[in-house]
PDB file of N, CA and C in Angstrom:
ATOM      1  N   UNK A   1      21.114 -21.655  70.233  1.00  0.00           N
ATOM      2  CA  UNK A   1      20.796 -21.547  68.818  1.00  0.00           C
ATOM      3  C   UNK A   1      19.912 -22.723  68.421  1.00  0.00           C
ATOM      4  N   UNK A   2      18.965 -22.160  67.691  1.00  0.00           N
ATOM      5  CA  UNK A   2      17.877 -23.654  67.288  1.00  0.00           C
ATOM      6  C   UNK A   2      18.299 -23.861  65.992  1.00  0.00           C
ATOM      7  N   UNK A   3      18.535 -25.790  66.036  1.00  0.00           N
ATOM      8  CA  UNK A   3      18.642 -26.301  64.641  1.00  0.00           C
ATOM      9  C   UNK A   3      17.737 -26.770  64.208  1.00  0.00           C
ATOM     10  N   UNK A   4      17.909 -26.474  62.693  1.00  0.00           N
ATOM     11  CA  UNK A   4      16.425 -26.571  61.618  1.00  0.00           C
ATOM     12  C   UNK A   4      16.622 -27.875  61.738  1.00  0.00           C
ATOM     13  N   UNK A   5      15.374 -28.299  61.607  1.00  0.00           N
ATOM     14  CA  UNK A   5      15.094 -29.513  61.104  1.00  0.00           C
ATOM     15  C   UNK A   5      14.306 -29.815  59.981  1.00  0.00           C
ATOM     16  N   UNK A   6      14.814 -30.661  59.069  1.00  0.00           N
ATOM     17  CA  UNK A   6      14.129 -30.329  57.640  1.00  0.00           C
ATOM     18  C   UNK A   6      13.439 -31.732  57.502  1.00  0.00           C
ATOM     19  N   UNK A   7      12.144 -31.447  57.332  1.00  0.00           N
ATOM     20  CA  UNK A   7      11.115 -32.795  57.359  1.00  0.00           C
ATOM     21  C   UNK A   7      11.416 -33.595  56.138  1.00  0.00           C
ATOM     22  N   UNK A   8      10.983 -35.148  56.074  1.00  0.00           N
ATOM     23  CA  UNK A   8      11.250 -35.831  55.059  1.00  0.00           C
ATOM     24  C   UNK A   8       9.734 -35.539  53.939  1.00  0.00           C
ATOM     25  N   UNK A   9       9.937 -35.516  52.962  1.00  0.00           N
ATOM     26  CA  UNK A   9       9.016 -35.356  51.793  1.00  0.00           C
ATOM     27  C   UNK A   9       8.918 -36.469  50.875  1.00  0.00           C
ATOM     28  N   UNK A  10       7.654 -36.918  50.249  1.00  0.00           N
ATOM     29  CA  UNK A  10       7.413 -37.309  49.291  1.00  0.00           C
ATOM     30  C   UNK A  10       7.393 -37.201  48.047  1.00  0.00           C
ATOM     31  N   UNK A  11       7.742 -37.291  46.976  1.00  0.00           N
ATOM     32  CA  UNK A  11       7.433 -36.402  45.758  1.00  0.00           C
ATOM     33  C   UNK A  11       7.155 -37.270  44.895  1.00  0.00           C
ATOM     34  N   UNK A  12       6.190 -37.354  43.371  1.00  0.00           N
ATOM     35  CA  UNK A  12       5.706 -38.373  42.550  1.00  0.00           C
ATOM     36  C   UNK A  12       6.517 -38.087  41.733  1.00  0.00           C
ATOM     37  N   UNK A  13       6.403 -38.306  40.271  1.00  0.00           N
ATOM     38  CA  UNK A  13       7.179 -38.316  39.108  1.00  0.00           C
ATOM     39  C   UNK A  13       6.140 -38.875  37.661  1.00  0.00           C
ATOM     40  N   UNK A  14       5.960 -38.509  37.012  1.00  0.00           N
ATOM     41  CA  UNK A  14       5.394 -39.102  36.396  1.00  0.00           C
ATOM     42  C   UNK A  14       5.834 -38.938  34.530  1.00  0.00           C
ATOM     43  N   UNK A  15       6.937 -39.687  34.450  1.00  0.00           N
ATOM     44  CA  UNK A  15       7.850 -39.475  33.216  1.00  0.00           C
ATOM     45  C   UNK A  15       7.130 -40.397  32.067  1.00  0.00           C
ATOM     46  N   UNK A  16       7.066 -38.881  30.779  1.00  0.00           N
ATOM     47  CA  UNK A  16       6.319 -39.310  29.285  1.00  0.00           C
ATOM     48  C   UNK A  16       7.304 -39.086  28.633  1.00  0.00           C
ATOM     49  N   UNK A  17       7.586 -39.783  27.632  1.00  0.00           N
ATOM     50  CA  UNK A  17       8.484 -39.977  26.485  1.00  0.00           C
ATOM     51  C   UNK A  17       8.832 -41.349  26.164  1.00  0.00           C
ATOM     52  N   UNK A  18       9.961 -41.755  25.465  1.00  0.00           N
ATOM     53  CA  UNK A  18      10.570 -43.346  25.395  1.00  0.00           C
ATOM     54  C   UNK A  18      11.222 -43.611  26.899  1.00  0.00           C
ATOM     55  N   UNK A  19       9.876 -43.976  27.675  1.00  0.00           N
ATOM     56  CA  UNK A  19      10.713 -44.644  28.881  1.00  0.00           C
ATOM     57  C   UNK A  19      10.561 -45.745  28.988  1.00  0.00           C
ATOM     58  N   UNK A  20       9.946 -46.866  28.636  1.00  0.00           N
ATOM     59  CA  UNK A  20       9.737 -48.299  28.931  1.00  0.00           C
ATOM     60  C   UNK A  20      10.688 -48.619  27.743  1.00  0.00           C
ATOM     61  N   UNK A  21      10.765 -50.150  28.350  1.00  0.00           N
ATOM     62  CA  UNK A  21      12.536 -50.354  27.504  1.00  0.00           C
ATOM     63  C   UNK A  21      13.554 -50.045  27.136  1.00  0.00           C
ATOM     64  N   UNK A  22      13.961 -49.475  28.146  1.00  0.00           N
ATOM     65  CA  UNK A  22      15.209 -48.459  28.145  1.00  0.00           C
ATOM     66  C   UNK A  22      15.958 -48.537  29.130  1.00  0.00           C
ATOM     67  N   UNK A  23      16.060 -49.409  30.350  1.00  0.00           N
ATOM     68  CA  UNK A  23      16.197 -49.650  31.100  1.00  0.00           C
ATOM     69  C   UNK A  23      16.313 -48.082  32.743  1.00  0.00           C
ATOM     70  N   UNK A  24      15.272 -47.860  32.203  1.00  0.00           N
ATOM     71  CA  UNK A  24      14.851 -46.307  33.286  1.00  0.00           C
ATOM     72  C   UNK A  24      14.439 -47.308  34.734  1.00  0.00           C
ATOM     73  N   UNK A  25      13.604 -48.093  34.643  1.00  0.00           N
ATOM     74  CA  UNK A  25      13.469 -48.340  36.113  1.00  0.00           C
ATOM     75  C   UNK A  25      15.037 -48.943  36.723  1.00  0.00           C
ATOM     76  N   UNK A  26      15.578 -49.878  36.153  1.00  0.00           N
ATOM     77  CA  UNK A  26      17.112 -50.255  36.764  1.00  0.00           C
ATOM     78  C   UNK A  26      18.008 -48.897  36.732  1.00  0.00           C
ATOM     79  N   UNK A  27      18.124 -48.168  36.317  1.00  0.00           N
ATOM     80  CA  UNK A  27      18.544 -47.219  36.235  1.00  0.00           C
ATOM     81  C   UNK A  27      18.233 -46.068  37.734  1.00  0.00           C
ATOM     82  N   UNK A  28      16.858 -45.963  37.342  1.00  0.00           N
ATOM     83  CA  UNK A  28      16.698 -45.255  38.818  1.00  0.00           C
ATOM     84  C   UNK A  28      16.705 -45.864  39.726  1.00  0.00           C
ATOM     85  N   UNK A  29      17.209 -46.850  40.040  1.00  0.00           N
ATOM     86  CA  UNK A  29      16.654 -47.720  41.479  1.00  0.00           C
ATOM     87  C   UNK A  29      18.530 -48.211  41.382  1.00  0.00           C
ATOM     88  N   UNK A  30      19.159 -48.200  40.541  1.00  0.00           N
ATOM     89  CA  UNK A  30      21.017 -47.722  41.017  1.00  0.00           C
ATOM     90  C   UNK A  30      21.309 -46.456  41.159  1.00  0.00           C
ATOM     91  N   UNK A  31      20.303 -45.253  40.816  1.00  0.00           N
ATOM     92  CA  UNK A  31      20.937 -43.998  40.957  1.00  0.00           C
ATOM     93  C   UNK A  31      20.551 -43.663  42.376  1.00  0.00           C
ATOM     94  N   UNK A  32      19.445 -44.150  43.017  1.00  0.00           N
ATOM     95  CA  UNK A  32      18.601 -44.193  44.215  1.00  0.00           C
ATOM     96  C   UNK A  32      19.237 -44.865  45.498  1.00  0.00           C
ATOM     97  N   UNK A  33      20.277 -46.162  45.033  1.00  0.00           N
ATOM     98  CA  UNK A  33      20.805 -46.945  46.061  1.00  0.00           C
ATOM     99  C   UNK A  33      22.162 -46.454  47.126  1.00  0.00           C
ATOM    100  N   UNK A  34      23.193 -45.390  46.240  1.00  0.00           N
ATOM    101  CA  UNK A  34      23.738 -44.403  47.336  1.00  0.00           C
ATOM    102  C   UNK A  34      22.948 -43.074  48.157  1.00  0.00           C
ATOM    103  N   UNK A  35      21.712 -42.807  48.122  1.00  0.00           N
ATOM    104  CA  UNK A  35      21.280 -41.483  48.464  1.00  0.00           C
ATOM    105  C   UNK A  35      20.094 -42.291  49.450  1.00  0.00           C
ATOM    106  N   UNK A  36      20.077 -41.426  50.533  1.00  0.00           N
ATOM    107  CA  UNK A  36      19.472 -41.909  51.993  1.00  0.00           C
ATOM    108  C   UNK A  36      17.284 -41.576  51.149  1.00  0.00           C
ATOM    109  N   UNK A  37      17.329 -42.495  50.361  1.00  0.00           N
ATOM    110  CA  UNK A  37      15.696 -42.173  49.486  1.00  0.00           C
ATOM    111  C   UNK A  37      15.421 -43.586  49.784  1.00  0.00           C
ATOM    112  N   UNK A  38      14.349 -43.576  49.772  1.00  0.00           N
ATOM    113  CA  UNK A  38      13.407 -44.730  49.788  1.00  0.00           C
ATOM    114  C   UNK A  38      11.951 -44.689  48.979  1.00  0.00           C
ATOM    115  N   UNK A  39      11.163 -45.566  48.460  1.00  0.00           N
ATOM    116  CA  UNK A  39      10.257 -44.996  47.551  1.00  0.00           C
ATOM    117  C   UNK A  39      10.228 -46.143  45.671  1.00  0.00           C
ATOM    118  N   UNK A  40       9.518 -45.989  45.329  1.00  0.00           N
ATOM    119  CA  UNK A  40       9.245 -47.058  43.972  1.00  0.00           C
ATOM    120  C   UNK A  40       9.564 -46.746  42.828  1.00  0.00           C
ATOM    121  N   UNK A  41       9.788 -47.503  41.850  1.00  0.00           N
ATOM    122  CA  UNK A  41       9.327 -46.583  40.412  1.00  0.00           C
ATOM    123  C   UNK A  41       8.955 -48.168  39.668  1.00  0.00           C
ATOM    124  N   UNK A  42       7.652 -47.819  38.638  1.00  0.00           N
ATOM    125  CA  UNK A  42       7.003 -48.918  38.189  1.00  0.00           C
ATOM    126  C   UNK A  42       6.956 -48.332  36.328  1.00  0.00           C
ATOM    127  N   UNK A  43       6.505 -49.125  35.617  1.00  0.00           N
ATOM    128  CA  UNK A  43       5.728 -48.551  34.236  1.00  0.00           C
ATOM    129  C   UNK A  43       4.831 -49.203  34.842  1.00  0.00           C
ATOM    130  N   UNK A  44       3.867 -47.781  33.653  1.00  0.00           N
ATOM    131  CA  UNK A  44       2.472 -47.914  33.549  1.00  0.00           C
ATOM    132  C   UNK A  44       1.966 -48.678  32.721  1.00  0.00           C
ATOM    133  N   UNK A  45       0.703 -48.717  32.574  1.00  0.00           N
ATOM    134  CA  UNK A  45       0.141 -49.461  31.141  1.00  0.00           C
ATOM    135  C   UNK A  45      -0.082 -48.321  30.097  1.00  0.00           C
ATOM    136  N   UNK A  46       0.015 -47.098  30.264  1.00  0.00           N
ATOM    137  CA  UNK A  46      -0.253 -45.926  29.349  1.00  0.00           C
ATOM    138  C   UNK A  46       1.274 -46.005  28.676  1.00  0.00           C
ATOM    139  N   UNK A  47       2.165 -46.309  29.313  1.00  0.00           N
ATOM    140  CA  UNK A  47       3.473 -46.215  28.195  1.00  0.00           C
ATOM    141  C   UNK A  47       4.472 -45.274  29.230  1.00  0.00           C
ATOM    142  N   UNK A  48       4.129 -45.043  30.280  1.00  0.00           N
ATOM    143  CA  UNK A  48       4.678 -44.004  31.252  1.00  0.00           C
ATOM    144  C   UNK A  48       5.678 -44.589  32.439  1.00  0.00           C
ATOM    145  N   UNK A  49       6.259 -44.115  32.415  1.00  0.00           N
ATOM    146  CA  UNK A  49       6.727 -44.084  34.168  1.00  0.00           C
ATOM    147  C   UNK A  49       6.717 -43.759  35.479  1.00  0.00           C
ATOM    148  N   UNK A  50       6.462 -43.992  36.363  1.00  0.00           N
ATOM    149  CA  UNK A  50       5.706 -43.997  37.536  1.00  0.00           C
ATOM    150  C   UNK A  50       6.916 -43.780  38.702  1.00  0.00           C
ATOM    151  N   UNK A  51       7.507 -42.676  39.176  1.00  0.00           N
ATOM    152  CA  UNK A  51       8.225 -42.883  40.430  1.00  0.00           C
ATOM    153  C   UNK A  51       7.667 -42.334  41.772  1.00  0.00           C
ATOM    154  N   UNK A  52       7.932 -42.699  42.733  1.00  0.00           N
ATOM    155  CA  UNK A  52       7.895 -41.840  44.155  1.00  0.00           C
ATOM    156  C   UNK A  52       9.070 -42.160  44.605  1.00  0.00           C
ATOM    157  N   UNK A  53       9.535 -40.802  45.463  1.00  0.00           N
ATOM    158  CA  UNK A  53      10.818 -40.690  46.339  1.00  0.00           C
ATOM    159  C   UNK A  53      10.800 -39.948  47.650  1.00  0.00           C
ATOM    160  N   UNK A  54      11.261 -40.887  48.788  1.00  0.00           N
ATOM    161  CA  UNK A  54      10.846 -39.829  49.605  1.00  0.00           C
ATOM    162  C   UNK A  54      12.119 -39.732  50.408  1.00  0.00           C
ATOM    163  N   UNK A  55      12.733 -39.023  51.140  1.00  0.00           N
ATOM    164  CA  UNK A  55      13.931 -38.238  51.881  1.00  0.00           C
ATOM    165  C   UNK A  55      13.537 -36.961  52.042  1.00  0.00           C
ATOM    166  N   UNK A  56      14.649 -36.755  52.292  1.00  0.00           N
ATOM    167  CA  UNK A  56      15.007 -35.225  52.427  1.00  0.00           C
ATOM    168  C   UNK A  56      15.235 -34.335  51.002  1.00  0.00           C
ATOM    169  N   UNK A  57      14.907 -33.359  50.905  1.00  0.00           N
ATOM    170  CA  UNK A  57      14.312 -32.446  49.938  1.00  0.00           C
ATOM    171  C   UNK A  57      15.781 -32.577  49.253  1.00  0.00           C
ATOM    172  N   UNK A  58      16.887 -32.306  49.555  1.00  0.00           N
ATOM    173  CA  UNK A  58      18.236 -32.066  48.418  1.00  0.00           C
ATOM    174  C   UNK A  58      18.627 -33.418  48.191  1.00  0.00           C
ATOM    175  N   UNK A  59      18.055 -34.404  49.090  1.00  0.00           N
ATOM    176  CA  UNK A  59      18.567 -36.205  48.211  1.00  0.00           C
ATOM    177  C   UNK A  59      17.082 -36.477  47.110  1.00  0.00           C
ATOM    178  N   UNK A  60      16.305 -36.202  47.627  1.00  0.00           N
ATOM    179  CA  UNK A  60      15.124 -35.893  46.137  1.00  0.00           C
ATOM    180  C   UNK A  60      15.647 -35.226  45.138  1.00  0.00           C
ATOM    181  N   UNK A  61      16.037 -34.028  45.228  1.00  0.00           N
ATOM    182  CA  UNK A  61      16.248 -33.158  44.025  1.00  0.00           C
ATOM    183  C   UNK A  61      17.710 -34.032  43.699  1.00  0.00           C
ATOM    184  N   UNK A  62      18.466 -34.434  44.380  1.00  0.00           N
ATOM    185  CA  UNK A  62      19.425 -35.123  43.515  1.00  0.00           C
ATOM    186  C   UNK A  62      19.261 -36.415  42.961  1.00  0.00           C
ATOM    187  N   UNK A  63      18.052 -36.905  43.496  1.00  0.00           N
ATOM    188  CA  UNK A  63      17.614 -38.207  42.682  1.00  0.00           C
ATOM    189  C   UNK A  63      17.309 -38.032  41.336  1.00  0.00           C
ATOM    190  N   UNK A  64      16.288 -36.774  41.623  1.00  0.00           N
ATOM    191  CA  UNK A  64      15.663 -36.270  39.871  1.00  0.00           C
ATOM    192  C   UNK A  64      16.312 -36.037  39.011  1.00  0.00           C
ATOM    193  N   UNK A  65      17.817 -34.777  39.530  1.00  0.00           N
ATOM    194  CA  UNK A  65      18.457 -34.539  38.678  1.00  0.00           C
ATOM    195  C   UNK A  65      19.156 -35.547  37.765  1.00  0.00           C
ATOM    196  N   UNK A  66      19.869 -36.319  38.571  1.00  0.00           N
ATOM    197  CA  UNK A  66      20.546 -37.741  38.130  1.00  0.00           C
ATOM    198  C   UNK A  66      19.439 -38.675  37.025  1.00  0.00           C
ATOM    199  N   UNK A  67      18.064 -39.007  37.500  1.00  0.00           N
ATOM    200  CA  UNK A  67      17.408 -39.357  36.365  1.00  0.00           C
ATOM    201  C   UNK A  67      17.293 -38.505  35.245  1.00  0.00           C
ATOM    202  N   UNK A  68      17.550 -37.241  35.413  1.00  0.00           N
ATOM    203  CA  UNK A  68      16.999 -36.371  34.278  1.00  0.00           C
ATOM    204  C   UNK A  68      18.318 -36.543  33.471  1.00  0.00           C
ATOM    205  N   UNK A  69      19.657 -36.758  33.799  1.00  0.00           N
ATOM    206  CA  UNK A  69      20.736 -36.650  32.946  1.00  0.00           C
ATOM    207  C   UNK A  69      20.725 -38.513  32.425  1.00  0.00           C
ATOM    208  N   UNK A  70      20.889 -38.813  33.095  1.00  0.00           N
ATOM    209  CA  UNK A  70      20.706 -40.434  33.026  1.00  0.00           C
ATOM    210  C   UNK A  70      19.740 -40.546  31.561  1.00  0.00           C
ATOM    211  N   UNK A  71      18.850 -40.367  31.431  1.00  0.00           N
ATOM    212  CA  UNK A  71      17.559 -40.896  30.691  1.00  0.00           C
ATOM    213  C   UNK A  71      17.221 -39.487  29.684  1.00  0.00           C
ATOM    214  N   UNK A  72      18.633 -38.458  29.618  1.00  0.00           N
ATOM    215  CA  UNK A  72      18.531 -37.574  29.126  1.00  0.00           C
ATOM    216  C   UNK A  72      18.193 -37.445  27.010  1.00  0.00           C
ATOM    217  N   UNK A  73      16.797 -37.320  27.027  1.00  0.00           N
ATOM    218  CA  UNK A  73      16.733 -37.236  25.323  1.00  0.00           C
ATOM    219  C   UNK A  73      15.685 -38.522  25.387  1.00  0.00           C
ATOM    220  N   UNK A  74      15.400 -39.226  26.383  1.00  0.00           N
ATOM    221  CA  UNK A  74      14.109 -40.157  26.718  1.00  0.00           C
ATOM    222  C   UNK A  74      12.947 -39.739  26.832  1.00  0.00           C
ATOM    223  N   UNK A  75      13.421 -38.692  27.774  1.00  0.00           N
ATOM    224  CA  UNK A  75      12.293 -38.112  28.621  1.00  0.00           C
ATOM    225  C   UNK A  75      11.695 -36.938  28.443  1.00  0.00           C
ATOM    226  N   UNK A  76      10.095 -36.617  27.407  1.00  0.00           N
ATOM    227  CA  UNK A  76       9.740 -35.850  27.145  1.00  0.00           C
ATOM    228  C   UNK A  76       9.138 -34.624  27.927  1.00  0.00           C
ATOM    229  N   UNK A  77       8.714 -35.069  28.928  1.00  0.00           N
ATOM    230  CA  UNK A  77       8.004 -34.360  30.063  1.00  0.00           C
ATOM    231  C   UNK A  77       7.873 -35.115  31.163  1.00  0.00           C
ATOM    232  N   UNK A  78       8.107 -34.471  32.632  1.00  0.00           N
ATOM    233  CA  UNK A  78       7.721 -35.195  33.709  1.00  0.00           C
ATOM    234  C   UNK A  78       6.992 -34.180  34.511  1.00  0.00           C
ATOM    235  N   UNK A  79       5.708 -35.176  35.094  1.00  0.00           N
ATOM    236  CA  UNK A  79       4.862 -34.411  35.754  1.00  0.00           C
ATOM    237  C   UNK A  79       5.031 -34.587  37.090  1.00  0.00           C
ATOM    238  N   UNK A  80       5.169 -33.790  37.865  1.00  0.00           N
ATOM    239  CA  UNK A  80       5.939 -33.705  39.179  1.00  0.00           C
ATOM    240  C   UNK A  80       4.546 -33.509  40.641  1.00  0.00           C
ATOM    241  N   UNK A  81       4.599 -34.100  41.543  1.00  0.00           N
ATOM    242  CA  UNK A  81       3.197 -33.764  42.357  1.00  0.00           C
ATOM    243  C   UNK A  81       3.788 -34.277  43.721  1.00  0.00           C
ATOM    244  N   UNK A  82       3.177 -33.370  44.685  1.00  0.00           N
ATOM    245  CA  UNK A  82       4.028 -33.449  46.236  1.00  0.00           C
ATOM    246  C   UNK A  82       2.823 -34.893  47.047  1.00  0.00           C
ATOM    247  N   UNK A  83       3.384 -35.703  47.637  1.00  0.00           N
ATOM    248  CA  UNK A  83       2.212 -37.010  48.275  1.00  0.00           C
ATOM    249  C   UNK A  83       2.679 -37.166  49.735  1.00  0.00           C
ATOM    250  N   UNK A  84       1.667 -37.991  50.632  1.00  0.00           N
ATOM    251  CA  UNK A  84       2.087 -38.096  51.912  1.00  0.00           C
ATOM    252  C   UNK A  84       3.426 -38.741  52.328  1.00  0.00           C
ATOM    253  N   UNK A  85       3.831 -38.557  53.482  1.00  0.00           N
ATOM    254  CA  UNK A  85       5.688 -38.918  53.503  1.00  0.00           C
ATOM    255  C   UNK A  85       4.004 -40.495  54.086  1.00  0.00           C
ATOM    256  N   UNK A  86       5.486 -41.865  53.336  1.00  0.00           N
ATOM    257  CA  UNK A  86       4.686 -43.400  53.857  1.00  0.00           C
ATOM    258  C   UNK A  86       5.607 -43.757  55.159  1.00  0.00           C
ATOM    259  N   UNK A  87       4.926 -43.941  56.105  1.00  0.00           N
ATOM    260  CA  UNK A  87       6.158 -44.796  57.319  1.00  0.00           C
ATOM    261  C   UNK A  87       6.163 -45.917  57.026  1.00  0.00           C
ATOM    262  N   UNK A  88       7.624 -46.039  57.730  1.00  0.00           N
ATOM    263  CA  UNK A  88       7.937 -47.544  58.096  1.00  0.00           C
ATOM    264  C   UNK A  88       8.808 -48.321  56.332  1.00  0.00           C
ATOM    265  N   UNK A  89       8.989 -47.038  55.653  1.00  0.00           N
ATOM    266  CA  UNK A  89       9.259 -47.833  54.137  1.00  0.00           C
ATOM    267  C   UNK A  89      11.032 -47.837  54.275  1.00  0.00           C
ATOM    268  N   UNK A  90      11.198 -49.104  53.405  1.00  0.00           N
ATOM    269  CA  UNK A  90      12.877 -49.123  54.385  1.00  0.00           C
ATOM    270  C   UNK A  90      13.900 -48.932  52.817  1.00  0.00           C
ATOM    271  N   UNK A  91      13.604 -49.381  51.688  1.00  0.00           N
ATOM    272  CA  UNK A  91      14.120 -49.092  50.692  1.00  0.00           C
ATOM    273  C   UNK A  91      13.346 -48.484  49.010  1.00  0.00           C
ATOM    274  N   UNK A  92      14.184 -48.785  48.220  1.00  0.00           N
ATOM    275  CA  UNK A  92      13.887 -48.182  46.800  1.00  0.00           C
ATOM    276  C   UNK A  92      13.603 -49.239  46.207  1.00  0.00           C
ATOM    277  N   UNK A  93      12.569 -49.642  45.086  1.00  0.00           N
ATOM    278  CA  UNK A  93      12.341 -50.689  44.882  1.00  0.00           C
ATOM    279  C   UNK A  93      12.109 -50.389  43.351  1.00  0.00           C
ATOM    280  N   UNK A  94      11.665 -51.421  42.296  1.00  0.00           N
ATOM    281  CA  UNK A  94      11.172 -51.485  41.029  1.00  0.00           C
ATOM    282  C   UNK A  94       9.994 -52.126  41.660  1.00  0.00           C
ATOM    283  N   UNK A  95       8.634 -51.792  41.327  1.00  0.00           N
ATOM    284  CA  UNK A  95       7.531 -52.317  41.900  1.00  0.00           C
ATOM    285  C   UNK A  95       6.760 -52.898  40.282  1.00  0.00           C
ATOM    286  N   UNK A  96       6.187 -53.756  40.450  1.00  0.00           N
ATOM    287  CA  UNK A  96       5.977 -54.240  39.506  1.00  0.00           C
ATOM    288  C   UNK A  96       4.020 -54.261  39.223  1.00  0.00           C
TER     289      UNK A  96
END
């Protein structure tokens, strides 16, 4: 029997609403620190938030979900876009 193997993915984030000063980047980068993800989240200078996450496709989608309840009534829209998996990246960071 052949086992699937499910490739690691990248995914962006790009959250509009009241997200700067709100503490969204500490926030995602403790919701990020039990789940096997690695990957950034920064503000922008537009007023935005900036994440990438990369793992496996159901520790992504549970990263998002968790920000989306977390920061729930913050976050007006997030624009979502698939990017190259980065090697060699070893944790989750607030990038500045």
């Amino acid at each position: 029997m052949d086992t699937l193997c499910v490739m690691a993915i990248r995914t962006a984030v790009r959250y509009l609403g009241r997200v700067q000063g709100v503490g969204f980047r500490a926030t995602a980068r403790a919701l990020a620190q039990p789940l096997p993800v690695t990957g950034l989240v920064r503000n922008e200078p537009d007023g935005t938030v900036w994440l990438e996450a990369q793992g496996q496709p159901d520790d992504i989608e549970k990263l998002l979900d968790s920000i989306g309840k977390a920061m729930q009534g913050r976050i007006d829209r997030a624009n979502r876009q698939d990017l190259p998996v980065r090697e060699h990246e070893e944790s989750f960071q607030i990038a500045h």
